[in-house]
Protein backbone atom coordinates (compact mmCIF):
# COMPACT_ATOMS: atom_id res chain seq x y z
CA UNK A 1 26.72 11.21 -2.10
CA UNK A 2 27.58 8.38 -0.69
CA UNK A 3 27.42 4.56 -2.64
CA UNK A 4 24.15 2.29 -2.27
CA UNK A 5 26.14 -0.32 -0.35
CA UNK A 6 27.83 2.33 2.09
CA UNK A 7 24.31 4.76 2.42
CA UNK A 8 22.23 4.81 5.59
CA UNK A 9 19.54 6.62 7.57
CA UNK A 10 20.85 9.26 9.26
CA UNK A 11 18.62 8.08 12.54
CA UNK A 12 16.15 5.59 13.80
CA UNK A 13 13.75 8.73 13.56
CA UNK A 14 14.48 9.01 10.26
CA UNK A 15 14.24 5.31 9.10
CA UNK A 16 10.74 5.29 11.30
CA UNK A 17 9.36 8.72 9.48
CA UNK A 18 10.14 6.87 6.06
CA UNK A 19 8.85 3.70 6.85
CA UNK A 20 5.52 5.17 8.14
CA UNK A 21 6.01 7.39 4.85
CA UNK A 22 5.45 4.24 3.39
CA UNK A 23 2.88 2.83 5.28
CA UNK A 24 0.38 5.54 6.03
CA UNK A 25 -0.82 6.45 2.48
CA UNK A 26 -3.95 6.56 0.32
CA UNK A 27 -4.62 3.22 1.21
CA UNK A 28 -5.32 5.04 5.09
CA UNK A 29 -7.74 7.35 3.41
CA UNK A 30 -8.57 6.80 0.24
CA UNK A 31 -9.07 3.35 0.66
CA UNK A 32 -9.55 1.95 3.95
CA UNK A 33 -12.59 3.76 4.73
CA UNK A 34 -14.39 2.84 1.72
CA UNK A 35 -13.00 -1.08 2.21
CA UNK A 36 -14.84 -0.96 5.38
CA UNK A 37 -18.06 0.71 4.57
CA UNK A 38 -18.18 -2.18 1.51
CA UNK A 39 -17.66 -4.92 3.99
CA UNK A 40 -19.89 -3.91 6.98
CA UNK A 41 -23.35 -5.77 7.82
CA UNK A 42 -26.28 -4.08 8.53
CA UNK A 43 -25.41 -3.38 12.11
CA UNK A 44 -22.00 -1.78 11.44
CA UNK A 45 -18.19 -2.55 10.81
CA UNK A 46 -16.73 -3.84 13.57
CA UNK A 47 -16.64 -7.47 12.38
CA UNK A 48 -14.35 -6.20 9.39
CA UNK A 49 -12.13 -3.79 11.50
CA UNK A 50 -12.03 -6.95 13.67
CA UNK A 51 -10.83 -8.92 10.88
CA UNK A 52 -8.58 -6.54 9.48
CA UNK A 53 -6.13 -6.06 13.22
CA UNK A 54 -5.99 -9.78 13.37
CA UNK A 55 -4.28 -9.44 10.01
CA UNK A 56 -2.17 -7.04 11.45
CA UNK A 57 -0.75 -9.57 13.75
CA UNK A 58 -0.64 -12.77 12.11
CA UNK A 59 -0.03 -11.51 8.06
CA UNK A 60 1.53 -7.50 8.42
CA UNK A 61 3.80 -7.48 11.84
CA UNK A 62 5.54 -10.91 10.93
CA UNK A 63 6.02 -9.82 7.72
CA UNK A 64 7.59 -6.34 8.80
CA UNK A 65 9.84 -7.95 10.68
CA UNK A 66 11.41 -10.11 7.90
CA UNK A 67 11.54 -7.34 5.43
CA UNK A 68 13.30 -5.05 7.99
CA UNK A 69 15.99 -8.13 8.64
CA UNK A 70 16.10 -8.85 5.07
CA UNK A 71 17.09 -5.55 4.33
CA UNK A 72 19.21 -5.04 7.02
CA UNK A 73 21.56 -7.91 6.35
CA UNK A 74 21.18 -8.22 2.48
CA UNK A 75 22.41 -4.98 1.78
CA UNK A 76 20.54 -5.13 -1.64
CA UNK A 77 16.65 -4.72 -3.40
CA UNK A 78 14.41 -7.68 -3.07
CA UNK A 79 15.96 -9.58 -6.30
CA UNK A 80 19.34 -9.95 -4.39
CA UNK A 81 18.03 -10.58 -1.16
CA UNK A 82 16.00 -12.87 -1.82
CA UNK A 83 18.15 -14.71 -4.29
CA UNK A 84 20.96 -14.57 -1.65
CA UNK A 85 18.27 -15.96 0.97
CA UNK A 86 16.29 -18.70 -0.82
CA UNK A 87 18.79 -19.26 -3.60
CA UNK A 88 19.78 -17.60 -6.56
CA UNK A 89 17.10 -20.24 -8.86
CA UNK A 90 14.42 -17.87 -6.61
CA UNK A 91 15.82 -14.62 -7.83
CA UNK A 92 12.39 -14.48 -9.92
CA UNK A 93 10.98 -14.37 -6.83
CA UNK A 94 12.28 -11.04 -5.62
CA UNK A 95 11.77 -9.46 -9.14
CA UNK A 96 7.77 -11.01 -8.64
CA UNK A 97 7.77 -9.00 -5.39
CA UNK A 98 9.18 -6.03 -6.56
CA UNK A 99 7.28 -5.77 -9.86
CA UNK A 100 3.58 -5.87 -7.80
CA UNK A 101 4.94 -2.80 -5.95
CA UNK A 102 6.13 -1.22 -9.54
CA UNK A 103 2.83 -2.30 -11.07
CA UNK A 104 0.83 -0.49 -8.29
CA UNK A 105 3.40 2.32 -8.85
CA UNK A 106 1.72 2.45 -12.14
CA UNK A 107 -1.51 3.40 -11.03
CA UNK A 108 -0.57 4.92 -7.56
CA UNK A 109 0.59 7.91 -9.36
CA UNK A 110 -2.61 8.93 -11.19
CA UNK A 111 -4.25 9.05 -7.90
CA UNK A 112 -1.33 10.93 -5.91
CA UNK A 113 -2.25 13.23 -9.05
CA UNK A 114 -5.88 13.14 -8.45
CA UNK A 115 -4.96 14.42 -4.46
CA UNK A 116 -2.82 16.92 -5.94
CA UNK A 117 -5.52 18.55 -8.31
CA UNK A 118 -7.89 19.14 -5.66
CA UNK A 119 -5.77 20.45 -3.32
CA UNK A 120 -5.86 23.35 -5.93
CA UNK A 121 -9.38 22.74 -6.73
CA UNK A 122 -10.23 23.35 -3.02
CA UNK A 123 -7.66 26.30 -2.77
CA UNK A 124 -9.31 27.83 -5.98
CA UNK A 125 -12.64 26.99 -6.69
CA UNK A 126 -15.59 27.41 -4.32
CA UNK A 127 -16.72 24.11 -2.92
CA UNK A 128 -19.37 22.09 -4.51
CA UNK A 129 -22.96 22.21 -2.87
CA UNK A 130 -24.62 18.88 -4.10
CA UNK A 131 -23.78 15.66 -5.62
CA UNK A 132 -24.34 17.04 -9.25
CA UNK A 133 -21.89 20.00 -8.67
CA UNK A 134 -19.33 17.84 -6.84
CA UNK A 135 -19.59 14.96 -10.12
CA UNK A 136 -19.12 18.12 -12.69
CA UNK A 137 -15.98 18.88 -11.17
CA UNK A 138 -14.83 15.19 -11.08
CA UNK A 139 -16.38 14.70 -14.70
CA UNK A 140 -14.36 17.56 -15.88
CA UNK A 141 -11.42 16.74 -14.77
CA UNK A 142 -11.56 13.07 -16.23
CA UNK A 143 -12.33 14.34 -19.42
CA UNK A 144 -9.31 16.66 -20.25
CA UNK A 145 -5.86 15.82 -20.18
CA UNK A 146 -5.49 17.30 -16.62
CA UNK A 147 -5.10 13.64 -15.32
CA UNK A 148 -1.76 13.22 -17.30
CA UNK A 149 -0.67 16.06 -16.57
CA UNK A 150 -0.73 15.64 -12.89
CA UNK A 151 -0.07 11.87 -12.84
CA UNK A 152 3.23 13.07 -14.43
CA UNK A 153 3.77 15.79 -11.76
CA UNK A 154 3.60 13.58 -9.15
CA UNK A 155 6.19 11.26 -10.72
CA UNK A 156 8.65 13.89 -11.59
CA UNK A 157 8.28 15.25 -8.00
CA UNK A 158 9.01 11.90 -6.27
CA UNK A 159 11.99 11.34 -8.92
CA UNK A 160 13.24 14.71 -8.11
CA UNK A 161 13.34 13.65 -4.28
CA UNK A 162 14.67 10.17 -4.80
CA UNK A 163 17.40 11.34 -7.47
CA UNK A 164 19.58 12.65 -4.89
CA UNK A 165 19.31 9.44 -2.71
CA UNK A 166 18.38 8.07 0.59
CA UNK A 167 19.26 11.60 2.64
CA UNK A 168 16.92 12.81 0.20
CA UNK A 169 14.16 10.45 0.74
CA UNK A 170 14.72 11.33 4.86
CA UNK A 171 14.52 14.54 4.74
CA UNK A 172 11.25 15.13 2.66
CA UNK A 173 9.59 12.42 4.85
CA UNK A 174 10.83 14.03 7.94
CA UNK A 175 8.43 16.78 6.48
CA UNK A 176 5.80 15.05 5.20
CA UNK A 177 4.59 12.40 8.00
CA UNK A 178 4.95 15.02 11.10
CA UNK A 179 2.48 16.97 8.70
CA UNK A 180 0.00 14.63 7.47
CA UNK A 181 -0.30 13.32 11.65
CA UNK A 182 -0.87 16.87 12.33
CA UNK A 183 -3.64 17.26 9.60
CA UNK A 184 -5.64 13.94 9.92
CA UNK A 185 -5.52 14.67 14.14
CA UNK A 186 -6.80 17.97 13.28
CA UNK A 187 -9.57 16.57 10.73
CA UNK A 188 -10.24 14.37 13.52
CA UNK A 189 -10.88 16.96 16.21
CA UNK A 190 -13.11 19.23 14.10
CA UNK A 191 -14.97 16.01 12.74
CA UNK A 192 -16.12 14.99 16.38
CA UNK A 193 -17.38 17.98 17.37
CA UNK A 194 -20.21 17.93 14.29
CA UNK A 195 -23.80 16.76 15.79
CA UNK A 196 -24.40 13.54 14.85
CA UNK A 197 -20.67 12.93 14.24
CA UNK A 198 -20.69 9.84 16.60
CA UNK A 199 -23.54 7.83 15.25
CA UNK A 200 -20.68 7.02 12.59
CA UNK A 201 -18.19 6.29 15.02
CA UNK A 202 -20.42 3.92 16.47
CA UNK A 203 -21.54 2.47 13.26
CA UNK A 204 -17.84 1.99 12.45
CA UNK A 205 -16.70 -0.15 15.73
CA UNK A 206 -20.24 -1.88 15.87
CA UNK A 207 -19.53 -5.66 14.60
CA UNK A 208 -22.07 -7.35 13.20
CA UNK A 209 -20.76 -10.80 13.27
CA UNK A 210 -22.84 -12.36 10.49
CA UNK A 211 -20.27 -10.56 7.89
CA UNK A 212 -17.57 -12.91 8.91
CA UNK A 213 -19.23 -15.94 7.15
CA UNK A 214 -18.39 -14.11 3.90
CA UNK A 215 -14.84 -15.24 2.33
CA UNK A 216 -14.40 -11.75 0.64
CA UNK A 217 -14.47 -9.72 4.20
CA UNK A 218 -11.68 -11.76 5.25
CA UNK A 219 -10.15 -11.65 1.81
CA UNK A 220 -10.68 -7.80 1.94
CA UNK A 221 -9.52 -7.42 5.26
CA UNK A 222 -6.24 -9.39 4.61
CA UNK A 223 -5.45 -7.27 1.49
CA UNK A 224 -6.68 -4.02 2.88
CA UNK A 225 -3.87 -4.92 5.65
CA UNK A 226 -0.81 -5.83 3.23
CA UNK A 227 -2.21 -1.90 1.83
CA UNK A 228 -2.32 -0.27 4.65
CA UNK A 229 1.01 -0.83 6.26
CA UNK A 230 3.18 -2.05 3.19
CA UNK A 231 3.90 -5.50 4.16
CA UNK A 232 4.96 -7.94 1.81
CA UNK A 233 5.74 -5.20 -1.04
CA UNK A 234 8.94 -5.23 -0.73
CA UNK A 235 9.08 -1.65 0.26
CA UNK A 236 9.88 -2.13 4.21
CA UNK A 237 12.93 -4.39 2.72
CA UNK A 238 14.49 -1.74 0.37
CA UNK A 239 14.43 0.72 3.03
CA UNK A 240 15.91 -1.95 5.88
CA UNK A 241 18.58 -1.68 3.14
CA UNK A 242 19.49 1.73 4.48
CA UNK A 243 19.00 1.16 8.21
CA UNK A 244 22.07 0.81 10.69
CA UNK A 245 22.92 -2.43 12.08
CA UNK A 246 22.57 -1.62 15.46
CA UNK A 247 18.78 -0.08 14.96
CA UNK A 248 16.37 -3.37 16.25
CA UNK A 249 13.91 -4.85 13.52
CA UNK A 250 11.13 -5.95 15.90
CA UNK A 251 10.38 -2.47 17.89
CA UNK A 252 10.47 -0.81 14.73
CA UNK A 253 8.09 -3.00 13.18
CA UNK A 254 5.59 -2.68 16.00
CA UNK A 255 5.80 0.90 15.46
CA UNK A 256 5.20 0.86 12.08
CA UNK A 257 2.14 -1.50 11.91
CA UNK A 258 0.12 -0.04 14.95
CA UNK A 259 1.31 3.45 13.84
CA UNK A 260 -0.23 2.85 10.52
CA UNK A 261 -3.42 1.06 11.38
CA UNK A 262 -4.22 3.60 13.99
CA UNK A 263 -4.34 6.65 11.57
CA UNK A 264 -6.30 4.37 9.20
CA UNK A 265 -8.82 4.00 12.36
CA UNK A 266 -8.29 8.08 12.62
CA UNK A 267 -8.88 8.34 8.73
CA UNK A 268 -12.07 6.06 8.94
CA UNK A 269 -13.76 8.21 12.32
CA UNK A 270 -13.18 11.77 9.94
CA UNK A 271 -14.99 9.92 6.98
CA UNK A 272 -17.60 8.01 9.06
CA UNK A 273 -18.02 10.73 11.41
CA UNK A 274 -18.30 13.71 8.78
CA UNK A 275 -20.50 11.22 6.43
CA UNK A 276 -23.10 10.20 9.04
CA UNK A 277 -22.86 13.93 10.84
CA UNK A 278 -23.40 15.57 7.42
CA UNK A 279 -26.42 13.38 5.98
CA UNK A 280 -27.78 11.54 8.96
CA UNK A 281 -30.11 14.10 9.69
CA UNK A 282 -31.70 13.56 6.14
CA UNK A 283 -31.30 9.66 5.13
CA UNK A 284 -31.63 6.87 7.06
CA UNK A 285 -28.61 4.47 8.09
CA UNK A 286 -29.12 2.11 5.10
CA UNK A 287 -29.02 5.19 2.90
CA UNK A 288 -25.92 6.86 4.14
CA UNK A 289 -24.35 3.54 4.45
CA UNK A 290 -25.47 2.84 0.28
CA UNK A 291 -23.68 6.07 -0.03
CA UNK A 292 -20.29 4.96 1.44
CA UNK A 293 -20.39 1.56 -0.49
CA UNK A 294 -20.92 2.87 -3.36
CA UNK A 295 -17.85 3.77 -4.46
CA UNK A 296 -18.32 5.52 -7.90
CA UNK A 297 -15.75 4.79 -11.13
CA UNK A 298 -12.51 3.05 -9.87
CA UNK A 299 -13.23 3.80 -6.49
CA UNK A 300 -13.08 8.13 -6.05
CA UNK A 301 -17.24 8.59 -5.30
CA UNK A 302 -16.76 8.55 -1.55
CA UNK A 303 -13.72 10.71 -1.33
CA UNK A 304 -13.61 12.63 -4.53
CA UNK A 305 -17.44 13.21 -5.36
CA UNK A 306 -19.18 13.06 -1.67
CA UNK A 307 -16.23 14.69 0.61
CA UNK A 308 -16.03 18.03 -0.85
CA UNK A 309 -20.14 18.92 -1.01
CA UNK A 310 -20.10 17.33 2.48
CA UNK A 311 -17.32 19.85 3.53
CA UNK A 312 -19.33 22.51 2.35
CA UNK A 313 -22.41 21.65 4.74
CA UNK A 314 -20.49 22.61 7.51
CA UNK A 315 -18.94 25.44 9.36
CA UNK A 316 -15.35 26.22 8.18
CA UNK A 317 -15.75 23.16 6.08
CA UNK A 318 -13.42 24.97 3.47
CA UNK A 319 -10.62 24.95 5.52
CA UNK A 320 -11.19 20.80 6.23
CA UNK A 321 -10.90 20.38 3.14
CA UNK A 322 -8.03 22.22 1.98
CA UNK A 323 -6.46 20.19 5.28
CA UNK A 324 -8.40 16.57 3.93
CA UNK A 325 -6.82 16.74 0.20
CA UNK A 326 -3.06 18.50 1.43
CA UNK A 327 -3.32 15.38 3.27
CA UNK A 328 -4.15 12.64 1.03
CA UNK A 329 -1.85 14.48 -1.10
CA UNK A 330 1.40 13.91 1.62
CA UNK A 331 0.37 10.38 2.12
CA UNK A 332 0.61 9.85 -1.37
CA UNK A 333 3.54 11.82 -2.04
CA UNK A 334 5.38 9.42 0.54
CA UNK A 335 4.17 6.36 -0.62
CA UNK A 336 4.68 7.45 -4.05
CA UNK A 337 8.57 8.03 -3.26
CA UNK A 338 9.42 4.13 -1.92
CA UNK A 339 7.73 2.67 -4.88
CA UNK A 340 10.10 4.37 -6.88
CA UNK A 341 13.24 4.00 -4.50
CA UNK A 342 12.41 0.11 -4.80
CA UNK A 343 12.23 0.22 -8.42
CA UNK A 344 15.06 2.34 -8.50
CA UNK A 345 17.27 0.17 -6.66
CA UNK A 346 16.60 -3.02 -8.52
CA UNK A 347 17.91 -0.91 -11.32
CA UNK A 348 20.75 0.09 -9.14
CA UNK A 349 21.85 -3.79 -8.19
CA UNK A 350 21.44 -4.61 -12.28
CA UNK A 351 24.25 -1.91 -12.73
CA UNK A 352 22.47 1.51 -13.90
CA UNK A 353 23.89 4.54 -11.91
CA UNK A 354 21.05 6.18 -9.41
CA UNK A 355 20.44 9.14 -11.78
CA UNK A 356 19.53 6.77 -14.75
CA UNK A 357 17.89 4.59 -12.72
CA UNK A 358 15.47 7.34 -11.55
CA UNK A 359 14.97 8.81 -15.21
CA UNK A 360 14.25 5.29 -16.27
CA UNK A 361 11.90 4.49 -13.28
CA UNK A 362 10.10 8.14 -13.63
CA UNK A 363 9.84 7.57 -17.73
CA UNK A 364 8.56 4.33 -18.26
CA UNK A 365 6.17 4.71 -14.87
CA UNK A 366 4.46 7.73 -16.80
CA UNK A 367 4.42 6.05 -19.75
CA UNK A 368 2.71 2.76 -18.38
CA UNK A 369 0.58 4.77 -16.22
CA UNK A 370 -1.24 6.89 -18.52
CA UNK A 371 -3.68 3.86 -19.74
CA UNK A 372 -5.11 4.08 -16.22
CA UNK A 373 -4.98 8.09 -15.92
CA UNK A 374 -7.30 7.93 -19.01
CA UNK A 375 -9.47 4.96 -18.13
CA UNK A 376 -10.76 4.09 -15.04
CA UNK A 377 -11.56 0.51 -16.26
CA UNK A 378 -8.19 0.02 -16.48
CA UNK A 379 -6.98 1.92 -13.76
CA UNK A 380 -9.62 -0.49 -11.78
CA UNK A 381 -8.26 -3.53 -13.34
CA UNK A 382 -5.01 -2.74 -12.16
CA UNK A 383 -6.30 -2.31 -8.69
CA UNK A 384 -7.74 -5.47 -8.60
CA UNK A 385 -4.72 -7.83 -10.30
CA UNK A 386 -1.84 -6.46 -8.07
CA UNK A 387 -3.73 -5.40 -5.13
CA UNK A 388 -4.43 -9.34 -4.34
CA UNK A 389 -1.02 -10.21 -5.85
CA UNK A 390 0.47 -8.89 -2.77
CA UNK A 391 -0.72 -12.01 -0.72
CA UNK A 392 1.74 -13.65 -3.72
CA UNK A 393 4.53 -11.16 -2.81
CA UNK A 394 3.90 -11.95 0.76
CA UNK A 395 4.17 -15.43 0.19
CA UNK A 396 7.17 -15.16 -1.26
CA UNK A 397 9.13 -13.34 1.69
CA UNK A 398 7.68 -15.61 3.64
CA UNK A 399 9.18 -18.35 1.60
CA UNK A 400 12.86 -16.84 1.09
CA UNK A 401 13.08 -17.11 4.95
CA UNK A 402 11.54 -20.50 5.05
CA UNK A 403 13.95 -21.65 2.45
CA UNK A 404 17.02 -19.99 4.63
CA UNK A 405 15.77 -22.07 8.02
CA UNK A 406 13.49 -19.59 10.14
CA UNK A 407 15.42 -20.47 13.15
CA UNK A 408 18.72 -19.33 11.56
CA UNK A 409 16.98 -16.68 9.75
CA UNK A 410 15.91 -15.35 13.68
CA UNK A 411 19.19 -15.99 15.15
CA UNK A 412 21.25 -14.31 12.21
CA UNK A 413 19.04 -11.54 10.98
CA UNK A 414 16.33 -11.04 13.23
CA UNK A 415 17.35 -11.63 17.22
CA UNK A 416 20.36 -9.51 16.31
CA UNK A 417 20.17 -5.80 18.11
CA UNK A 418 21.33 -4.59 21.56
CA UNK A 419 18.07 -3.57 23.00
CA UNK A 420 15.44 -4.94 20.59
CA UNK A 421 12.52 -7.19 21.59
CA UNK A 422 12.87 -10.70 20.73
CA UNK A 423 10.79 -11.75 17.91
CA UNK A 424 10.57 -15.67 19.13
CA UNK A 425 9.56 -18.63 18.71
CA UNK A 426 5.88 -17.37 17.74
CA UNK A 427 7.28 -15.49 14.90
CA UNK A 428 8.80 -18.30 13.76
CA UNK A 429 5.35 -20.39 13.43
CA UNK A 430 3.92 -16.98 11.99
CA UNK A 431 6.50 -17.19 9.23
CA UNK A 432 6.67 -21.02 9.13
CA UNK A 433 2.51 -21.70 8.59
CA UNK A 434 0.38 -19.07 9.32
CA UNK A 435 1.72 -16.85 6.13
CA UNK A 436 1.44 -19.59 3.09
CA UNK A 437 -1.56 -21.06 4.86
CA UNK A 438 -3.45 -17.47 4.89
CA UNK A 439 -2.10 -17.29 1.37
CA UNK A 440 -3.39 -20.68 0.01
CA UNK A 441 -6.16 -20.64 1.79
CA UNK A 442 -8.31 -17.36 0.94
CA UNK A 443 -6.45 -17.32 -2.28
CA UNK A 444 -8.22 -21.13 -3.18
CA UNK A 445 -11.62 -19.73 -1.08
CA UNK A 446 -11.67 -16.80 -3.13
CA UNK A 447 -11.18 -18.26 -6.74
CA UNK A 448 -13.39 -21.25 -6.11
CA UNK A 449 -16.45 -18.88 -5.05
CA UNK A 450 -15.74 -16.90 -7.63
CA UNK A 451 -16.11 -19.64 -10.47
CA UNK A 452 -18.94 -21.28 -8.47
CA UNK A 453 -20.78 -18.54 -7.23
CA UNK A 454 -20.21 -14.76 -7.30
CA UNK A 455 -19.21 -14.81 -11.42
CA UNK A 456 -20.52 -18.32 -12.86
CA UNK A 457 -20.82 -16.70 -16.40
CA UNK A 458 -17.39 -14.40 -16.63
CA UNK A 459 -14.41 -15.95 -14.17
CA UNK A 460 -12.87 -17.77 -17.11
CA UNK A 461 -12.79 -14.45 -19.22
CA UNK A 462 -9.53 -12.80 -19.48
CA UNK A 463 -10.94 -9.85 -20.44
CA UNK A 464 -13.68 -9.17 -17.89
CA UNK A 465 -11.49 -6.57 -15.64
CA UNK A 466 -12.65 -8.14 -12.72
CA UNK A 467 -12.51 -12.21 -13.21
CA UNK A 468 -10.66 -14.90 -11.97
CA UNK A 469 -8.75 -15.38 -14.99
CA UNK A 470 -7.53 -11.56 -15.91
CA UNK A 471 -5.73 -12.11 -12.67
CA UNK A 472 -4.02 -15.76 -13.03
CA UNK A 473 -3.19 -14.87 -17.33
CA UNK A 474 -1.61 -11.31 -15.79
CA UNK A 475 0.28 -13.45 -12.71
CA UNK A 476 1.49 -16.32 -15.22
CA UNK A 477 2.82 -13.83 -17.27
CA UNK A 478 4.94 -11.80 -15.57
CA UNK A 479 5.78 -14.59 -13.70
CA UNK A 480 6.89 -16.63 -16.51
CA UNK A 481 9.02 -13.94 -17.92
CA UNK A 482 11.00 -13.66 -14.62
CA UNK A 483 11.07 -17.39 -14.46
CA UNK A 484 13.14 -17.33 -18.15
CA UNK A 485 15.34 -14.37 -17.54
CA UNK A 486 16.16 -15.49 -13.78
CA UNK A 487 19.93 -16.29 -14.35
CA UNK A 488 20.30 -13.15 -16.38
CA UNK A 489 18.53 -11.26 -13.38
CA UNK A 490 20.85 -12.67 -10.69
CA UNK A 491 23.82 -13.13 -12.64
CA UNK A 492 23.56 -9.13 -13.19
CA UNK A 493 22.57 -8.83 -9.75
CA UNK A 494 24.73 -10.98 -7.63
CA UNK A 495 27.74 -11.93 -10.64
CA UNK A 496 28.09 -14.90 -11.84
CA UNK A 497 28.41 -17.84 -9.64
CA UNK A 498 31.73 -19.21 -9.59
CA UNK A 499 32.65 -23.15 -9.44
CA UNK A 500 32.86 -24.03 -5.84
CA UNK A 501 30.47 -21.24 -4.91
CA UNK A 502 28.15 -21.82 -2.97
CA UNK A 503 24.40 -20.76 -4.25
CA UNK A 504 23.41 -18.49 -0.98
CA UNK A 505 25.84 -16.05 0.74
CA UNK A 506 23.41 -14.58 3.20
């Protein structure tokens, strides 16, 4: 096996698979559809979808593209790179970044665990025929130890794939994303031809405009974004690591954010579609569209409780949803696997070897991830603190390039490849304004409303899982204990700095 420093992709294929392994997972279908059913008007969700692809373009895409330069030319997790980039006094900045994606990790796991069990569940069990049946299952379930078990299945899986290093990593997403494309187009294609199938299609691209006045649908749609295709977790950067210097950062990064917003659009027409087909005929709009928004404990009503009594209402609806959960399952799977390759590789840079490095990440993950496999208030909590903390993490690649000069940054990282698009000069005023300014901006809407308006009476309590404050005490913490171990961090990272030396070696 060869060393982290001398390992690569075996092709651009490759690198692309795992990327999109990253990209395209639970958030496309466990999340996205529910995100947009929450933040559509009375007309439909157009206004949000509309929302969420100019995200794409001004917050994910520029984003991509630094984290696949970053990678490329640092060599190293997001701690070195970005101390090497921005300084090594920024180092906490990296381990910020890369934390959010371990915290998720945390969590992530219970529900690639959740996918898992009813994948069997669907296999085994006849499907449930109403609401009450489909809640027993999920109710049962919850209330063993079956969560654990399978949260820890899914980590010792992904540990078992990432153990033996990035060839590893290749060749199981080489497997996985060719599948999961071939599942979700055939969900697709069975979902359209169901009567009454297209009334949610519609409902889903109609905008109504008046949702836009809202701060939390653009809030929403900005975070649902960073989800969906990975930017700004430091992810696309640990795997840039691995990628040859001749492969081009901006093509690749094109493909990966419309690549992964398009199955999320897929993902949304099967649940939309098989939602509005299944129950249209019975409830009116409003009711079916109460049904989507509400989302049930921690966010598994739609997909967990309605989409496996609504696969039962329809002809070889067994079979769909074998196909549904085997596919939430891969997407998971692959996600899953970067968060601990990132994790890993921190590890890695601070001088572990890749085998205890895994065990480590695959331990402690388990361990730290049980609170939420056992209680969804926590697991919903969790959601909510990191989810939005990866406008921070973007912020913070945003800055590391800043802090370099974006021009140089462009002309020595980016604008680099024999046969790559050019990024620009309209990257550069991407990276330059429009990333901290999206930042600052919703971040400031957002918490001001919130103390003003939408929770008066709890945003200054800590321990309200879903107030302003749980999220700045859990930020300031973790940030402050970065901020005092930062030497340590880079000095382990990078070695000490020598006189003379100069603080950035990018």
């Amino acid at each position: 096996m060869p060393n982290e420093q001398d390992a690569r992709f075996s092709s651009r294929l490759g690198l692309i698979l795992s990327v999109l392994g990253i990209a395209v997972g639970t958030g496309n279908i466990w999340r996205f559809p529910r995100i947009a059913a929450s933040n559509a008007g009375d007309d439909g969700a157009g206004a949000f979808l509309f929302a969420w692809f100019i995200f794409l373009l001004i917050w994910s895409i520029p984003l991509i593209i630094a984290e696949y330069a970053l990678g490329r030319r640092g060599r190293m997790g997001v701690i070195g790179t970005l101390a090497k980039v921005a300084g090594r006094r920024f180092g906490w900045m990296g381990a910020f970044v890369g934390f959010v994606a371990t915290a998720i990790m945390f969590y992530y796991s219970v529900v690639a665990g959740w996918c898992m069990y009813y994948v069997t569940q669907m296999v085994a069990s006849p499907l449930p025929i109403s609401v009450e049946q489909s809640t027993a299952i999920w109710d049962s379930f919850q209330q063993g130890g079956l969560p654990i078990a399978f949260h820890g299945l899914a980590m010792v899986l992904c540990g078992v794939v990432v153990i033996r290093g990035i060839s590893s990593v290749e060749k199981a997403n080489k497997v996985l994303i060719p599948m999961l494309l071939a599942i979700v187009l055939i969900a697709l294609v069975r979902t359209l031809t169901l009567d009454g199938s297209w009334e949610g299609v519609a409902f889903l691209f109609r905008p109504d405009w008046s949702t836009l006045s809202e701060p939390r649908v653009w809030l929403e749609a900005l975070t649902q974004n960073a989800w969906d295709t990975g930017a700004g977790w430091g992810l696309i950067l640990t795997y840039g690591a691995y990628m040859h210097a001749r492969h081009g950062v901006v093509k690749n990064s094109l493909i990966t954010g419309f690549g992964n917003n398009s199955v999320s659009i897929m993902a949304a027409i099967v649940i939309f579609g098989t939602v509005f087909a299944t129950l249209g005929a019975e409830m009116s709009r409003s009711e079916v569209l109460n049904i989507m928004q509400t989302s049930g404990p921690a966010a598994t009503g739609l997909t967990f409780i309605w989409m496996p009594q609504l696969f039962a209402r329809m002809p070889f609806g067994e079979v769909l949803a074998v196909l549904f959960f085997l596919g939430l399952a891969f997407a998971a799977i692959s996600s899953l696997i970067s968060m601990i390759q990132l994790t890993t590789r921190l590890l890695v840079d601070l001088g572990l070897s890749r085998r205890s490095a895994v065990i480590s990440v695959v331990t402690v993950g388990f361990v730290l991830g049980v609170p939420s496999a056992v209680n969804l208030n926590i697991f919903g909590n969790q959601d909510f603190v990191w989810g939005i903390a990866l406008m921070i993490s973007g912020a913070f690649i945003a800055f590391s390039v800043i802090r370099y000069g974006v021009s140089a940054f462009r002309h020595d990282a980016v604008d680099v490849a024999a046969g790559d698009w050019r990024a620009g000069r309209l990257w550069e005023v991407l990276i330059t304004w429009a990333i901290p300014a999206q930042a600052v901006v919703l971040l400031v809407w957002w918490f001001t409303l919130s103390a003003t308006v939408y929770a008066p009476d709890t945003w200054f309590n800590p321990f309200d899982p879903y107030s302003v404050m749980t999220i700045v005490v859990q930020w300031a913490l973790v940030m402050g204990v970065f901020m005092f171990f930062n030497k340590r961090l880079v000095d382990r990272t990078l070695g000490p700095l020598n006189a003379g030396e100069a603080s950035t070696a990018f």
